[in-house]
PDB file of N, CA and C in Angstrom:
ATOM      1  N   UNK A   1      73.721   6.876 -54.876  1.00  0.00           N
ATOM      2  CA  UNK A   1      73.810   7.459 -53.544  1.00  0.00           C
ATOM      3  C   UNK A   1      72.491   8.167 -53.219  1.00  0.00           C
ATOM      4  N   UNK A   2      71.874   7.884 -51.931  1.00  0.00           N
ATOM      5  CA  UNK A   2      70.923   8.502 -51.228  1.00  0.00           C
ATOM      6  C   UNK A   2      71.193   9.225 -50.816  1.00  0.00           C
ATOM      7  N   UNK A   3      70.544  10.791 -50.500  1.00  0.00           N
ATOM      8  CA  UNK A   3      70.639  11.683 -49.436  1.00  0.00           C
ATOM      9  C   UNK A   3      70.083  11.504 -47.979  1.00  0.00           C
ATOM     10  N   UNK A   4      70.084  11.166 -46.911  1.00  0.00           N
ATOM     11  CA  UNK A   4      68.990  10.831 -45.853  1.00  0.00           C
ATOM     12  C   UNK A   4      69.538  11.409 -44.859  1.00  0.00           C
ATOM     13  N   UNK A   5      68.569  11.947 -43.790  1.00  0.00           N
ATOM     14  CA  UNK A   5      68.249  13.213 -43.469  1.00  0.00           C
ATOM     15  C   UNK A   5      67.880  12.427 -41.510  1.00  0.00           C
ATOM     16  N   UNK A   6      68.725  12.851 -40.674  1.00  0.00           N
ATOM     17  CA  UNK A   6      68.001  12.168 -39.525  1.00  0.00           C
ATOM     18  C   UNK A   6      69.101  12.889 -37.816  1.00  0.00           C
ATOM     19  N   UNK A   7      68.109  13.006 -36.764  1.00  0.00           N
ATOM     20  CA  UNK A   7      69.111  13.670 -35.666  1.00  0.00           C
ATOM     21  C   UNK A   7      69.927  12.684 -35.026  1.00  0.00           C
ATOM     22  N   UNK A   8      70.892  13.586 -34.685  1.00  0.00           N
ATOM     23  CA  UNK A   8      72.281  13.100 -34.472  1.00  0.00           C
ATOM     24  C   UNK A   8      71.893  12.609 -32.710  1.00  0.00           C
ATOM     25  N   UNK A   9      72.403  11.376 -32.974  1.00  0.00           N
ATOM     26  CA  UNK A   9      72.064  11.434 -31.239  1.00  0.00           C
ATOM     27  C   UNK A   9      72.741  11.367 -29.919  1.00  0.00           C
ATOM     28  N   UNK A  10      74.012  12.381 -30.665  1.00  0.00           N
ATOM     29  CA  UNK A  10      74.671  13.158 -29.759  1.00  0.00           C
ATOM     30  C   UNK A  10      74.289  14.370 -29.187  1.00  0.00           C
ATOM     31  N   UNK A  11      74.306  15.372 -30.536  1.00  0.00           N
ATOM     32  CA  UNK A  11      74.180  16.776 -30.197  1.00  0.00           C
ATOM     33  C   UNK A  11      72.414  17.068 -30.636  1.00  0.00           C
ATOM     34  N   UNK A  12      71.607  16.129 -31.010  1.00  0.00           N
ATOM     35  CA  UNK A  12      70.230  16.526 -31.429  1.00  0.00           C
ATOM     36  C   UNK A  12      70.333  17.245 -32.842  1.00  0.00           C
ATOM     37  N   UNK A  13      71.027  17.571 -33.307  1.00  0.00           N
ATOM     38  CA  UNK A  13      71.134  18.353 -34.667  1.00  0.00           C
ATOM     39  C   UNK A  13      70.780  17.606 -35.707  1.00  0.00           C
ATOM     40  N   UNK A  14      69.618  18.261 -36.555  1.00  0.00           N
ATOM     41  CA  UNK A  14      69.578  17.664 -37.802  1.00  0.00           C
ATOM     42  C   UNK A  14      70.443  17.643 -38.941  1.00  0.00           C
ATOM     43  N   UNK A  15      71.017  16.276 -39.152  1.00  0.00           N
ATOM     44  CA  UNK A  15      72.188  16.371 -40.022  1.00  0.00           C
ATOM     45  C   UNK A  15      71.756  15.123 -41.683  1.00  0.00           C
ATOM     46  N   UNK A  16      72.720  15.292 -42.153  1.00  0.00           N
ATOM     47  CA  UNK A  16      72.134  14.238 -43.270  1.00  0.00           C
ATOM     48  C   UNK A  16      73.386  13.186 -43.897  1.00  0.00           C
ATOM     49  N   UNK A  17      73.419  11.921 -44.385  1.00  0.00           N
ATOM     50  CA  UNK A  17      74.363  11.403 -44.699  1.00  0.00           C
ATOM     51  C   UNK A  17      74.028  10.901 -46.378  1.00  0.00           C
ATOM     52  N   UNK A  18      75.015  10.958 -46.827  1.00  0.00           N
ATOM     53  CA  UNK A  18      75.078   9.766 -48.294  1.00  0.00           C
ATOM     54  C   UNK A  18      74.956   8.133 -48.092  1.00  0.00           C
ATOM     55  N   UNK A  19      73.623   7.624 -48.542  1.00  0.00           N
ATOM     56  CA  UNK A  19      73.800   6.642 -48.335  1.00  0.00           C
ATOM     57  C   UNK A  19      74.160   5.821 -50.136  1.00  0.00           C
ATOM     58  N   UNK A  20      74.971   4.419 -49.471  1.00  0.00           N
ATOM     59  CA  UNK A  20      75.093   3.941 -50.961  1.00  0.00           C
ATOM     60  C   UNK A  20      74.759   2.598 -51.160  1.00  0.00           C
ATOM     61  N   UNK A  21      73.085   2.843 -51.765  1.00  0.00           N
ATOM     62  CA  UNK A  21      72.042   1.937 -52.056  1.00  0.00           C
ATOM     63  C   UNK A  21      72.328   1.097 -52.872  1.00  0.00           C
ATOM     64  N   UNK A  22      74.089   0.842 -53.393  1.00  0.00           N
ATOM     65  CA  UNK A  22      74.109  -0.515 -54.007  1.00  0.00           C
ATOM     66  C   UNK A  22      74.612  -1.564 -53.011  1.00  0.00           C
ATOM     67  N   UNK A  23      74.748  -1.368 -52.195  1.00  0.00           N
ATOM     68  CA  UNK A  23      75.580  -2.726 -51.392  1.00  0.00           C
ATOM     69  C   UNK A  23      73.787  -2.548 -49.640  1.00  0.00           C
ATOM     70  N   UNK A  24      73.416  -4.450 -50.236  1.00  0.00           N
ATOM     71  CA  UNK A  24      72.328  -4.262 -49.734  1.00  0.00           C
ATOM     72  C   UNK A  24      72.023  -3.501 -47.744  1.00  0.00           C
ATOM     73  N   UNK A  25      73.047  -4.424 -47.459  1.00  0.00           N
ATOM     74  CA  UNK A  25      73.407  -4.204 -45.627  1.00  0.00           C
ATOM     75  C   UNK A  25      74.616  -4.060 -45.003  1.00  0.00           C
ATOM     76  N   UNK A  26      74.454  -2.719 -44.492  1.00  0.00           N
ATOM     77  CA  UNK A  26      75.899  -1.714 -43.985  1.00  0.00           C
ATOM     78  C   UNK A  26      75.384  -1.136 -42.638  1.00  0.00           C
ATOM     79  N   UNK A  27      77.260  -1.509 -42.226  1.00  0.00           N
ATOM     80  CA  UNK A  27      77.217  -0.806 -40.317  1.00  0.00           C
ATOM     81  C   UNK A  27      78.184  -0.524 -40.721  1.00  0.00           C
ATOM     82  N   UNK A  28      78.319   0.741 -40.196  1.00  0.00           N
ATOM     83  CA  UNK A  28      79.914   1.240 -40.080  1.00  0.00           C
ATOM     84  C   UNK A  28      79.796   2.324 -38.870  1.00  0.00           C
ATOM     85  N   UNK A  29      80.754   3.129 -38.950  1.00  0.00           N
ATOM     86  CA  UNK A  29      80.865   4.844 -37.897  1.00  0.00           C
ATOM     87  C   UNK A  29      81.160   5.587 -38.559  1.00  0.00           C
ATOM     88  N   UNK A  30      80.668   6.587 -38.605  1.00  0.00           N
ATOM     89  CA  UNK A  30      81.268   7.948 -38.931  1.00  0.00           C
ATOM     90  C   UNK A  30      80.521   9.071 -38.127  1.00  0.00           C
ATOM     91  N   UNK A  31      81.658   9.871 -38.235  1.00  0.00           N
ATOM     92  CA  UNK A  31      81.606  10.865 -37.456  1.00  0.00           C
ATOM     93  C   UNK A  31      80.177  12.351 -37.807  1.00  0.00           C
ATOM     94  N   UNK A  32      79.654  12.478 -37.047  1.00  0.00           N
ATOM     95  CA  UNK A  32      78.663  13.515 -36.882  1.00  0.00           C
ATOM     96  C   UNK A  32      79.194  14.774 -37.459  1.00  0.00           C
ATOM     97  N   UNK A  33      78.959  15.914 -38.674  1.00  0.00           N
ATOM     98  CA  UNK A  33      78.654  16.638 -39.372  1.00  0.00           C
ATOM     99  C   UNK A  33      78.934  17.826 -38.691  1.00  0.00           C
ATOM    100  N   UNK A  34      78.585  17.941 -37.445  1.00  0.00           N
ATOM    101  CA  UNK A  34      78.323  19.163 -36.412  1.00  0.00           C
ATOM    102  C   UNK A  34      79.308  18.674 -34.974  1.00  0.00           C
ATOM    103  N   UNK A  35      79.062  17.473 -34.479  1.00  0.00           N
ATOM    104  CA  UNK A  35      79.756  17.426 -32.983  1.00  0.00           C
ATOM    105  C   UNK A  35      80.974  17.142 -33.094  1.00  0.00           C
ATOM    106  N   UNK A  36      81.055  16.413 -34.450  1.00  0.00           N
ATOM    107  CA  UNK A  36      82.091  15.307 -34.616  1.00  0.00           C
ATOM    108  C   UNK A  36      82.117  14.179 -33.826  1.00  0.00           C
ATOM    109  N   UNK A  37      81.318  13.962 -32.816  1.00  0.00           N
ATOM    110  CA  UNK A  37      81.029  12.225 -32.473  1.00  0.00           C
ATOM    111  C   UNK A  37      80.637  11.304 -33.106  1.00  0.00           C
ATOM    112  N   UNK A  38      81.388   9.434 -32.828  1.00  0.00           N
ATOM    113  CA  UNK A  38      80.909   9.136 -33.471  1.00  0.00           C
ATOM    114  C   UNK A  38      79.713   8.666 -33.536  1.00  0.00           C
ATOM    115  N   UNK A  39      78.801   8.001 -34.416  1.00  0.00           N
ATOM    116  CA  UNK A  39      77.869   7.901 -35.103  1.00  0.00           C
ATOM    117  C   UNK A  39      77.995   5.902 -35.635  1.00  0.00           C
ATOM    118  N   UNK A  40      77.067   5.147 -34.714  1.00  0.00           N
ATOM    119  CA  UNK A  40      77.101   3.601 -35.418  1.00  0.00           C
ATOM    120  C   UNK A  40      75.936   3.572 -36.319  1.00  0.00           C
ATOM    121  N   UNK A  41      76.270   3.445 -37.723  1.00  0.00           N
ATOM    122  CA  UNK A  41      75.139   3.882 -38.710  1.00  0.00           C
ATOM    123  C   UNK A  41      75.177   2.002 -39.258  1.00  0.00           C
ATOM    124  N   UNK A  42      73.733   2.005 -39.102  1.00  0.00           N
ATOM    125  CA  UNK A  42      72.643   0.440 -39.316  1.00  0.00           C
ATOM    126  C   UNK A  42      72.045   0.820 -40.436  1.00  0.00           C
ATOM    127  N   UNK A  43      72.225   0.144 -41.846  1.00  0.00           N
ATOM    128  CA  UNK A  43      71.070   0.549 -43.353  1.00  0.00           C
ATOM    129  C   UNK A  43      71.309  -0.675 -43.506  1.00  0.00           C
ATOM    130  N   UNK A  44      69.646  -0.630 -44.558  1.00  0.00           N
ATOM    131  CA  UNK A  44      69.088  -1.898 -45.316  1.00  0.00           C
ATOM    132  C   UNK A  44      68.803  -1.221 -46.184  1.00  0.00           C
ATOM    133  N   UNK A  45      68.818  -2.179 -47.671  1.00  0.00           N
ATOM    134  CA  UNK A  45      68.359  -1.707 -48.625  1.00  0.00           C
ATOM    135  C   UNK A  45      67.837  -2.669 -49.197  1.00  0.00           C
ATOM    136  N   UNK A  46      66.615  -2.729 -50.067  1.00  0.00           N
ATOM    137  CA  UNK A  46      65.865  -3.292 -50.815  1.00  0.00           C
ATOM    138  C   UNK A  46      65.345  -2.938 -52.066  1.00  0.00           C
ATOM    139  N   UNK A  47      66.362  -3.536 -53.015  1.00  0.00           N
ATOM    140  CA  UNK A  47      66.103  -3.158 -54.504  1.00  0.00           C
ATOM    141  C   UNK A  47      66.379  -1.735 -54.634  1.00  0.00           C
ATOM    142  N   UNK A  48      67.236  -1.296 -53.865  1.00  0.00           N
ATOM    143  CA  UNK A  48      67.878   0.130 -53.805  1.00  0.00           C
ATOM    144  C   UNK A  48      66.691   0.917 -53.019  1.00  0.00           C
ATOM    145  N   UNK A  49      65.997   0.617 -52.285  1.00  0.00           N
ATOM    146  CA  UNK A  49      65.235   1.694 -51.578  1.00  0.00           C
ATOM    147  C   UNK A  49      65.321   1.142 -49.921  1.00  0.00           C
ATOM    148  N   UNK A  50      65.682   2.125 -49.134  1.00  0.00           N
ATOM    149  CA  UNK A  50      66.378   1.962 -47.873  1.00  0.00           C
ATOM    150  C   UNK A  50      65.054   1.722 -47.290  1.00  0.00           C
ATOM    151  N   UNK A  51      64.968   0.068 -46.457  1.00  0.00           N
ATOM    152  CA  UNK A  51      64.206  -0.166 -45.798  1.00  0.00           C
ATOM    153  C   UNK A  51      64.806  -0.258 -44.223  1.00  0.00           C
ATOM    154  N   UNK A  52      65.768   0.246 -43.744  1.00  0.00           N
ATOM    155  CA  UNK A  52      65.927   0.636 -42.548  1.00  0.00           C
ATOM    156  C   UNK A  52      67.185   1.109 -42.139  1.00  0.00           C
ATOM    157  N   UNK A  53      67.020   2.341 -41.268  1.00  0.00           N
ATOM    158  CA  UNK A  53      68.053   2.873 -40.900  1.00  0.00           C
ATOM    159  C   UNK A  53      68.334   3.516 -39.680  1.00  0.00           C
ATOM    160  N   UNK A  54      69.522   3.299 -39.325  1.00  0.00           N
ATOM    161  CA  UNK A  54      69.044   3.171 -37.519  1.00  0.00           C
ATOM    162  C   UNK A  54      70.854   4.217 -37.582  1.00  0.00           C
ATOM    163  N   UNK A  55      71.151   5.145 -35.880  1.00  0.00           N
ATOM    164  CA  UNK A  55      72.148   5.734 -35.849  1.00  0.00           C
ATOM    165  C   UNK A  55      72.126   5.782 -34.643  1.00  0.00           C
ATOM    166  N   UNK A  56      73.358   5.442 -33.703  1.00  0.00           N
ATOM    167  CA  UNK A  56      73.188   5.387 -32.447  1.00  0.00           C
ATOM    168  C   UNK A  56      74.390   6.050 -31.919  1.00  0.00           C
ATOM    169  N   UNK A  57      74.289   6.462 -30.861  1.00  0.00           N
ATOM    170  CA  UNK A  57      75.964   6.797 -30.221  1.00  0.00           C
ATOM    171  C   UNK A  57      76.423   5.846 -29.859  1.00  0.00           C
ATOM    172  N   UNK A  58      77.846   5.981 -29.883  1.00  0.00           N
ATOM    173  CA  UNK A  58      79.064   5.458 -29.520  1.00  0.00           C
ATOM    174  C   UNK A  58      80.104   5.470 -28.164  1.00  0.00           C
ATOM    175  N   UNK A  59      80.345   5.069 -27.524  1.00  0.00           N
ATOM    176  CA  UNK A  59      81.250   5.877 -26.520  1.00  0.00           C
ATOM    177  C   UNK A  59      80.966   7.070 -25.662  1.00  0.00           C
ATOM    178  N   UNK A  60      81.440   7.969 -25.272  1.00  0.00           N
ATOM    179  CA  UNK A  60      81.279   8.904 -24.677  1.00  0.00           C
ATOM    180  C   UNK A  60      80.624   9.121 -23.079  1.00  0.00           C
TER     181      UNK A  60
END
């Protein structure tokens, strides 16, 4: 598991998620740390080192 660190782009707050650098390419949602909105979270990983990661809003 990664720690990674990036603003929420709901409420602007710097928040951070667990990422888990064994499974190479993941989308999912989860909910924001602080607003509780959700959150469409985009990772890549390469040989376990995250070559991209993207977080967008949802709804609202």
């Amino acid at each position: 598991m990664k720690e990674h660190y990036f603003t929420c782009p709901h409420c602007w707050e710097n928040i951070s998620m667990l990422l888990d650098s064994s499974i190479a390419n993941q989308k999912y949602i989860e909910d924001c740390e602080v607003c509780c909105n959700p959150i469409q979270v985009s990772v890549q990983f390469s040989n376990s080192e995250l070559i991209h990661f993207q977080a967008d809003s949802i709804g609202q």
